[in-house]
N, C-alpha and C. Protein backbone atom coordinates (compact mmCIF):
# COMPACT_ATOMS: atom_id res chain seq x y z
N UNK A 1 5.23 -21.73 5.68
CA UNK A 1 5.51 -20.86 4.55
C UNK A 1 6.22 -19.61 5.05
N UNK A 2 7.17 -19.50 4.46
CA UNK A 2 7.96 -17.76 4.38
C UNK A 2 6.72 -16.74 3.97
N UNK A 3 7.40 -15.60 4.08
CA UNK A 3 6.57 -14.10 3.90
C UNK A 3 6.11 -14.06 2.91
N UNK A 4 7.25 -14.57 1.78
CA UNK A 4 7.06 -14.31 0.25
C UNK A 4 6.20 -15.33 -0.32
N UNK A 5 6.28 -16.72 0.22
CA UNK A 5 5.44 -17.63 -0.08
C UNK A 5 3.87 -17.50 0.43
N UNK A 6 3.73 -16.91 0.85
CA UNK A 6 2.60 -16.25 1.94
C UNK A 6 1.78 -15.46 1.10
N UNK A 7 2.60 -14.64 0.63
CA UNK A 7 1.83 -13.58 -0.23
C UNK A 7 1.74 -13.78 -1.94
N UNK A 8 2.37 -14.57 -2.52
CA UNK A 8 2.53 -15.53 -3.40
C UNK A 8 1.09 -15.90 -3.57
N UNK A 9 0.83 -17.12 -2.60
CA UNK A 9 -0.20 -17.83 -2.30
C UNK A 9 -1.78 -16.77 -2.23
N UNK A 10 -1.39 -15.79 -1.62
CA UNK A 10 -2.29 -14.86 -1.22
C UNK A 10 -2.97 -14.21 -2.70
N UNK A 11 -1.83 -14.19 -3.51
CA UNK A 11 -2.10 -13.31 -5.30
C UNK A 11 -2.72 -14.32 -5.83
N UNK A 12 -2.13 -16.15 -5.85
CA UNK A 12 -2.65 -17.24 -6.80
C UNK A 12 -4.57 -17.03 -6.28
N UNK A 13 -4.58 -17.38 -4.72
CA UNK A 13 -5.85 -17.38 -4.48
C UNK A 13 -7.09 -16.25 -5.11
N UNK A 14 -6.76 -14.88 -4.92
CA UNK A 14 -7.84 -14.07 -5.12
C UNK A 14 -7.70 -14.14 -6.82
N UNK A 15 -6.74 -14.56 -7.65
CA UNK A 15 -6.92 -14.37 -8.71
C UNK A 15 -7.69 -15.46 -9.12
N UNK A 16 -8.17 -16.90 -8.55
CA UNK A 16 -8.98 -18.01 -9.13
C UNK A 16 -9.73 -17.95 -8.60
N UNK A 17 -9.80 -17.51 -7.21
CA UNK A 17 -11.23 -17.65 -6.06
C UNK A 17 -11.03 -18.54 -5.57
N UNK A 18 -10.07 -18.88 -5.52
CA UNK A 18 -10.06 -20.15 -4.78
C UNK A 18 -10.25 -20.42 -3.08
N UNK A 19 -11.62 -21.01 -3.03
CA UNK A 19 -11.92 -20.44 -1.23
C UNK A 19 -11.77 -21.73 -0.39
N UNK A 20 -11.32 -22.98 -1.17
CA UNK A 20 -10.13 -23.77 -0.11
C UNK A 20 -9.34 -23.41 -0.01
N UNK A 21 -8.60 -22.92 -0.70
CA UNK A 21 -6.68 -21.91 -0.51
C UNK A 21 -7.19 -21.07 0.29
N UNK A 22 -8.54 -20.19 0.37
CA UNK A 22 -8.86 -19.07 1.73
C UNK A 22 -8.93 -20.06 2.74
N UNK A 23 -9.11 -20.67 2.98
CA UNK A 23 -9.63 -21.26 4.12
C UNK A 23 -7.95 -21.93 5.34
N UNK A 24 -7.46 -22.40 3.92
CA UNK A 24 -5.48 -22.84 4.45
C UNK A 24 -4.94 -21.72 4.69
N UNK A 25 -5.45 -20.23 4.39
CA UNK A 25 -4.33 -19.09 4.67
C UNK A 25 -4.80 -18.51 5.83
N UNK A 26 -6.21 -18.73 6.18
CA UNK A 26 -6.70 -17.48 6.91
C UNK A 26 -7.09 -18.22 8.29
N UNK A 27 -7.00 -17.72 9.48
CA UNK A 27 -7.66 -17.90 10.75
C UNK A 27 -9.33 -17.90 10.44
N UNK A 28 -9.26 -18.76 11.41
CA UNK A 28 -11.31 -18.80 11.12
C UNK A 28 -11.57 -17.50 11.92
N UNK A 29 -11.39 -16.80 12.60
CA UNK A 29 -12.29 -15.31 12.86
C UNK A 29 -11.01 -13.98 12.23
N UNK A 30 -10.82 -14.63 10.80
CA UNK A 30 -9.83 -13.61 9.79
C UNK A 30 -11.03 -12.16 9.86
N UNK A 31 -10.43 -11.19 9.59
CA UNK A 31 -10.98 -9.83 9.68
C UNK A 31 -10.26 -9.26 8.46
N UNK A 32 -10.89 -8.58 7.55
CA UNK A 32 -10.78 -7.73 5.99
C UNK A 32 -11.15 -6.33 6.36
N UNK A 33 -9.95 -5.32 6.08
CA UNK A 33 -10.45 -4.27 6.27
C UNK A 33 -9.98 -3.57 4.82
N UNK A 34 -10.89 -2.49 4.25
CA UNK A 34 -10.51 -2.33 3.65
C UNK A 34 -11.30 -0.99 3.34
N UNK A 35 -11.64 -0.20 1.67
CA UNK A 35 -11.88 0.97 1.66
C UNK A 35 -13.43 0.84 1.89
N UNK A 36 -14.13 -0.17 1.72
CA UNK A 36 -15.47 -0.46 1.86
C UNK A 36 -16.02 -0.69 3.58
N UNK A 37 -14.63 -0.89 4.19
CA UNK A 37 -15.13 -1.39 5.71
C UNK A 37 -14.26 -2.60 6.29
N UNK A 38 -15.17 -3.15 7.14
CA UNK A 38 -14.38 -4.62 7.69
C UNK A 38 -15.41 -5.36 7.43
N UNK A 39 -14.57 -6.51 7.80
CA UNK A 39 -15.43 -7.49 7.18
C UNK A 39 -15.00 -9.26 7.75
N UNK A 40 -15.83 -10.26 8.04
CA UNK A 40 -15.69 -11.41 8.61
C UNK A 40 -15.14 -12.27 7.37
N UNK A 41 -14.48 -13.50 7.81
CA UNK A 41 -14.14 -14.44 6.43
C UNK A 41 -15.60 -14.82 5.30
N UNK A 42 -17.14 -14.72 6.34
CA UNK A 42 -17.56 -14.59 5.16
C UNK A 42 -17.94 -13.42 4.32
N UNK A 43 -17.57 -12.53 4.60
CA UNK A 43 -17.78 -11.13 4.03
C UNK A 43 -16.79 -11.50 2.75
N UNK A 44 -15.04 -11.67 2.83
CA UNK A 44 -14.42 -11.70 2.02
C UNK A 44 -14.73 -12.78 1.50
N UNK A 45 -15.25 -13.59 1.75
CA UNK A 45 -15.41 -14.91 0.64
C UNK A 45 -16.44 -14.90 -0.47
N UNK A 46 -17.39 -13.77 0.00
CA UNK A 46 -18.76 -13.56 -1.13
C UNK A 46 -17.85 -11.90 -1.64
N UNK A 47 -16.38 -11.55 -1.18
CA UNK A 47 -15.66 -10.77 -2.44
C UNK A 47 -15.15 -11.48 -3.12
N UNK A 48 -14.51 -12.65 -2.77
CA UNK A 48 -13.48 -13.72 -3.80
C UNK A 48 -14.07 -14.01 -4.72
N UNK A 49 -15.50 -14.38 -4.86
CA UNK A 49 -16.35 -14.96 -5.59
C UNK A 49 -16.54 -14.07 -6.33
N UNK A 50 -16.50 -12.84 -6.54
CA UNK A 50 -16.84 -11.73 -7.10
C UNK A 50 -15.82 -11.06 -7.73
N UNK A 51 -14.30 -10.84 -7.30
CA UNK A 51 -13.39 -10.50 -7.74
C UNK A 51 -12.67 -11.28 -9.25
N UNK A 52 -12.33 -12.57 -9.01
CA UNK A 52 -11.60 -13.03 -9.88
C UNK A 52 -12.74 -12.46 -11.47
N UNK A 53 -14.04 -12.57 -11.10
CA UNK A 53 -14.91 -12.54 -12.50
C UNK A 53 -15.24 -11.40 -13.01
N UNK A 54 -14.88 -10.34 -12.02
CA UNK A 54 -14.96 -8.77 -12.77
C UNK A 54 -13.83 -8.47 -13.23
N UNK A 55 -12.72 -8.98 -12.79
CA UNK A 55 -11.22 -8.25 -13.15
C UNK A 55 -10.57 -9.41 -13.22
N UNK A 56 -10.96 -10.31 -14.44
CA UNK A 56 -10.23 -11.56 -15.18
C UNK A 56 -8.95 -11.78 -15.92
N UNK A 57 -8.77 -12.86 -16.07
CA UNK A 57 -6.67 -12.61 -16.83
C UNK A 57 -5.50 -11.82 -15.74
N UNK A 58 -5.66 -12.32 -14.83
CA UNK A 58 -5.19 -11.10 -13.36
C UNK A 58 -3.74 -12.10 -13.80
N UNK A 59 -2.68 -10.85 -13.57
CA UNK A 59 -1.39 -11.50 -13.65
C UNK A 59 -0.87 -10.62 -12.55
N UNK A 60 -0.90 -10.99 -11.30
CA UNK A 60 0.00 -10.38 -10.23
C UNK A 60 1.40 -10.41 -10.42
N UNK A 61 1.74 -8.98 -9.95
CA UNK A 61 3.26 -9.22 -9.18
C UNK A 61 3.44 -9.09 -8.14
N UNK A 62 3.79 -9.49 -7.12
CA UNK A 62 4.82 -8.85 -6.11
C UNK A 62 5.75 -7.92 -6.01
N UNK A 63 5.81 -7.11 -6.25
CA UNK A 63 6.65 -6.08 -5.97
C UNK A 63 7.72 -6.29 -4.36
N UNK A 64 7.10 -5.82 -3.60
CA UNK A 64 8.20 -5.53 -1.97
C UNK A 64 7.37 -6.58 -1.58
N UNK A 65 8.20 -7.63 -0.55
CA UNK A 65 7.20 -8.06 1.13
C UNK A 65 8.26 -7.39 1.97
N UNK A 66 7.82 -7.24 2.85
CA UNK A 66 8.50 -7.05 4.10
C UNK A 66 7.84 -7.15 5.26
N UNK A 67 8.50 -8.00 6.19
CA UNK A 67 8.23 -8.66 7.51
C UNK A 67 8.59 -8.45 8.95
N UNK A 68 8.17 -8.58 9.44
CA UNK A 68 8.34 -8.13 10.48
C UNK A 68 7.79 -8.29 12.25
N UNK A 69 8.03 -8.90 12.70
CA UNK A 69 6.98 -9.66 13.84
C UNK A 69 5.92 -10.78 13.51
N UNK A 70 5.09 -9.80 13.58
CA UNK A 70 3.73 -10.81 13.13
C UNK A 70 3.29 -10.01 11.85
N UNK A 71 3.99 -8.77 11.22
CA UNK A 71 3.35 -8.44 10.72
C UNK A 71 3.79 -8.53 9.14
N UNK A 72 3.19 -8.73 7.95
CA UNK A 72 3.74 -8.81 6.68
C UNK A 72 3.21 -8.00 5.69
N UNK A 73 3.90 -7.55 5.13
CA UNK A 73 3.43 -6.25 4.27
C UNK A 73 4.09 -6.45 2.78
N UNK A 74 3.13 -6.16 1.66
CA UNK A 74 3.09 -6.19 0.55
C UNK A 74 2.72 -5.71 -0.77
N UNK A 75 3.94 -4.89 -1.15
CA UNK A 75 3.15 -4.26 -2.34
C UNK A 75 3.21 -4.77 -4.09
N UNK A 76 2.16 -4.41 -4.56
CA UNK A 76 1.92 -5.55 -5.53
C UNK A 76 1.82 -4.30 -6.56
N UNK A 77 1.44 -5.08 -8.20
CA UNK A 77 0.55 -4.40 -9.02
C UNK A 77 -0.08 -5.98 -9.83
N UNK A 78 -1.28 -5.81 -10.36
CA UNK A 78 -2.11 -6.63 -11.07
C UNK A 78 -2.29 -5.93 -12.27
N UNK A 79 -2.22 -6.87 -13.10
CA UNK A 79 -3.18 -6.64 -14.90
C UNK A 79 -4.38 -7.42 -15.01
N UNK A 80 -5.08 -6.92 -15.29
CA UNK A 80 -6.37 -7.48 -15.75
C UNK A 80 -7.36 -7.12 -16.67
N UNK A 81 -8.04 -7.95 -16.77
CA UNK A 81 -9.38 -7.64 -18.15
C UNK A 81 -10.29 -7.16 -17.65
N UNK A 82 -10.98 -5.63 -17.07
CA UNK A 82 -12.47 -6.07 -16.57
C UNK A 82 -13.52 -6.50 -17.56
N UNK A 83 -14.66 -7.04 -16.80
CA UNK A 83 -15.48 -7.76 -17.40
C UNK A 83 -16.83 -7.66 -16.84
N UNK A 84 -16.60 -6.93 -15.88
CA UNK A 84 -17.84 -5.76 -15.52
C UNK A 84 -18.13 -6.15 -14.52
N UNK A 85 -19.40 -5.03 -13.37
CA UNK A 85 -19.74 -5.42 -12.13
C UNK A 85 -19.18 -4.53 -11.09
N UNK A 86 -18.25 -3.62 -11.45
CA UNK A 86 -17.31 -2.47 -10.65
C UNK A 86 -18.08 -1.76 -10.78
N UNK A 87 -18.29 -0.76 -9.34
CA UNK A 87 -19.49 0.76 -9.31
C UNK A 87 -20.29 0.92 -10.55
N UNK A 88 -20.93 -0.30 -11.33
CA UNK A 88 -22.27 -0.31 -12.49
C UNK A 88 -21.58 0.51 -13.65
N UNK A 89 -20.04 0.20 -13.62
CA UNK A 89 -19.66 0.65 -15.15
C UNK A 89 -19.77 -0.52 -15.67
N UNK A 90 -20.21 -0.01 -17.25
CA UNK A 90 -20.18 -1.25 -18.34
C UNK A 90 -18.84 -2.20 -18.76
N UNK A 91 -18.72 -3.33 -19.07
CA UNK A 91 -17.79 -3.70 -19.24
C UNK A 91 -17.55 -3.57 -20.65
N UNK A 92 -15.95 -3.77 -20.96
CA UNK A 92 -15.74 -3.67 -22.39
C UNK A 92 -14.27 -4.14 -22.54
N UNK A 93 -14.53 -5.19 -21.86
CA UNK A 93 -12.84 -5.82 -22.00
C UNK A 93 -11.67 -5.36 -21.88
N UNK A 94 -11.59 -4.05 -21.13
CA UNK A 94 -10.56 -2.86 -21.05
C UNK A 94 -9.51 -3.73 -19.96
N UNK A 95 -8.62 -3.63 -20.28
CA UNK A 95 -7.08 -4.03 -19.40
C UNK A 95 -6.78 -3.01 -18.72
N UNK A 96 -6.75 -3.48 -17.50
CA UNK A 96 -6.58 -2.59 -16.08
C UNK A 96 -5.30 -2.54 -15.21
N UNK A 97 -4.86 -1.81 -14.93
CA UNK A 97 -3.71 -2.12 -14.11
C UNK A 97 -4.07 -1.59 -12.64
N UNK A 98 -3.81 -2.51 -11.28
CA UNK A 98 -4.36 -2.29 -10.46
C UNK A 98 -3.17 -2.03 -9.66
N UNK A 99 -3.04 -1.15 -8.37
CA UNK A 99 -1.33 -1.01 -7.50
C UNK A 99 -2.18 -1.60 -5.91
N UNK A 100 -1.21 -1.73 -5.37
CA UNK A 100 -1.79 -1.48 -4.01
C UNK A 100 -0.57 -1.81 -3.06
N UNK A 101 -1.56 -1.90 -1.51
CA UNK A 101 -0.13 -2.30 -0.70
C UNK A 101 -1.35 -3.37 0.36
N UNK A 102 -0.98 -4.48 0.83
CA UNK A 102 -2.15 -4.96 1.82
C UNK A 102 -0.67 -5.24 3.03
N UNK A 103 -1.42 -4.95 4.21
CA UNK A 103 -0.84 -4.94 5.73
C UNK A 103 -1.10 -6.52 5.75
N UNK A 104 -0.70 -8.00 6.20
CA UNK A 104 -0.88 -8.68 6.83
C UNK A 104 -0.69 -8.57 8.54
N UNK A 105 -1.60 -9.26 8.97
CA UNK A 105 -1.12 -9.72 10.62
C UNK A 105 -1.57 -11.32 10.74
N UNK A 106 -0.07 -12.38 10.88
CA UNK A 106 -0.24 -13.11 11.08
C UNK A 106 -0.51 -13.88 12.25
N UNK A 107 -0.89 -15.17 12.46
CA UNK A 107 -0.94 -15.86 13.95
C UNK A 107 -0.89 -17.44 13.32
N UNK A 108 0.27 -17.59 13.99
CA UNK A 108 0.37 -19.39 13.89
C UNK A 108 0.81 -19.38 12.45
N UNK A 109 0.86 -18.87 11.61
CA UNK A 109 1.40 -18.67 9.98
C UNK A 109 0.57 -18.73 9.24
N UNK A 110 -0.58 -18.46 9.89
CA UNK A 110 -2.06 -17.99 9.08
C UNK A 110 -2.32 -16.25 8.97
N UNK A 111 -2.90 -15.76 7.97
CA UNK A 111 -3.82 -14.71 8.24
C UNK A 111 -4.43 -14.55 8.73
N UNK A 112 -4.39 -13.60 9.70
CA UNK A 112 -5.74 -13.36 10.68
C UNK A 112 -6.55 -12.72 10.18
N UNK A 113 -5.77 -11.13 10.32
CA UNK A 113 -6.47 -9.65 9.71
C UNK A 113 -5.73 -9.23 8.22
N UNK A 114 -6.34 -8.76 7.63
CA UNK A 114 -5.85 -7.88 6.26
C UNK A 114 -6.39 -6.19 6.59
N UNK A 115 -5.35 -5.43 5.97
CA UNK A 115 -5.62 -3.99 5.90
C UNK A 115 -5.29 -3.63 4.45
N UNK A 116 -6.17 -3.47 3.32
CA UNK A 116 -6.02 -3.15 2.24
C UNK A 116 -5.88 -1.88 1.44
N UNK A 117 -5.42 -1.64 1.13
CA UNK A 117 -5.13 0.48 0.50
C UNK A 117 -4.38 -0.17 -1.35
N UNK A 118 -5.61 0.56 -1.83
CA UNK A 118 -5.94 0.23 -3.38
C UNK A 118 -5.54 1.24 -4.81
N UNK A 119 -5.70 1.27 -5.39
CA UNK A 119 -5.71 2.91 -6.43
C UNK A 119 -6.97 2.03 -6.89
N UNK A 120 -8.43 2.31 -6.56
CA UNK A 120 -9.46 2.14 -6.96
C UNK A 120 -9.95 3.11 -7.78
N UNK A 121 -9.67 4.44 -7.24
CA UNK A 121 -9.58 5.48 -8.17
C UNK A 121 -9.31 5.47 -9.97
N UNK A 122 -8.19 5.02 -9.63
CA UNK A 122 -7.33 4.85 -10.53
C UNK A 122 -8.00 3.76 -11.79
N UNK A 123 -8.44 2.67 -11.03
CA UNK A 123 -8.90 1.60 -11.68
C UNK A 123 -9.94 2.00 -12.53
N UNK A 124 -11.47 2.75 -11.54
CA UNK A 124 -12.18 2.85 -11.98
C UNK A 124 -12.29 3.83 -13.30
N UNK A 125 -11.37 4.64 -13.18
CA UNK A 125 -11.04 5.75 -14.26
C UNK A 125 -10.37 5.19 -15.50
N UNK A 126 -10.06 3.85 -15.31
CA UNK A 126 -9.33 3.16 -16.22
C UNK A 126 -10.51 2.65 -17.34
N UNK A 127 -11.12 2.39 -16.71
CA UNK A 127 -12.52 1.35 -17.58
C UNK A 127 -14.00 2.33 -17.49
N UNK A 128 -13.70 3.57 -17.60
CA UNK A 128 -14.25 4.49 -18.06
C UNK A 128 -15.48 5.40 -16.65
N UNK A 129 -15.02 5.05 -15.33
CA UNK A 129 -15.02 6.26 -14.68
C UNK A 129 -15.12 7.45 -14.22
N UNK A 130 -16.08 8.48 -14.23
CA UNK A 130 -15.12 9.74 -14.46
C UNK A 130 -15.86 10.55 -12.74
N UNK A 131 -15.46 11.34 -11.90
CA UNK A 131 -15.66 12.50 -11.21
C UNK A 131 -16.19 13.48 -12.02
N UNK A 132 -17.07 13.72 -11.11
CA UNK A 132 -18.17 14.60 -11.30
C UNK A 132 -18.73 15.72 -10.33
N UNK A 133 -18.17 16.98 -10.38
CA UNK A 133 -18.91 17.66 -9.26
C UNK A 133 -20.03 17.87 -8.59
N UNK A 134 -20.04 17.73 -7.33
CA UNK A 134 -21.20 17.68 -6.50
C UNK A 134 -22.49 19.01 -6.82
């Protein structure tokens, strides 16, 4: 697979959960890093399971890839429905728009590692959110 097909594949998967498609993209000692931490393939696989069903109707785009060595980089935006389960806000069917950018590092034309940077902020403020001074 090309870069673009790569990351393609990468949007179809987390949007169904699909954790045979994880299993064809990713190196077996794949590493998830992200705003929560790092994390082993099974760390991200008990998120997959969890993602597609809080933030449902996900219609990715692709925006940029760009490649480069081993490394592939991608910025996206998603729409979605949440449907609850995000930092114990209630759900209410609110349509979300999500941005981000994820770092790939490939090996052999698998994923090894992911580096993820989100507007979680953003999200959570979307479906009713708010900051609160300490």
């Amino acid at each position: 697979m090309d870069a673009t097909e790569i990351a393609r594949a990468w949007f179809a998967m987390c949007r169904t959960g699909d954790e045979k498609r994880l299993t064809e993209l990713v190196t077996d000692d794949f590493v998830a890093h992200g705003p929560g931490g790092s994390g082993d393939l099974a760390a991200f696989t008990t998120w997959l399971r969890w993602y597609p069903a809080a933030f449902a109707d996900q219609q990715p785009v692709v925006e940029d890839v760009i490649s480069s060595g081993d490394k592939l980089v991608v910025r996206y935006t998603i729409r979605s429905t949440y449907r609850g389960g995000y930092l114990d806000l209630p759900p209410g069917d609110q349509r979300v728009r999500e941005t981000g950018i994820i770092i790939f590092r490939l090996t052999g034309g698998k994923v090894a590692e992911s580096w993820f940077e989100g507007n979680d902020l953003e999200v959570a403020q979307q479906i009713g959110g708010r900051i609160t001074p300490a």
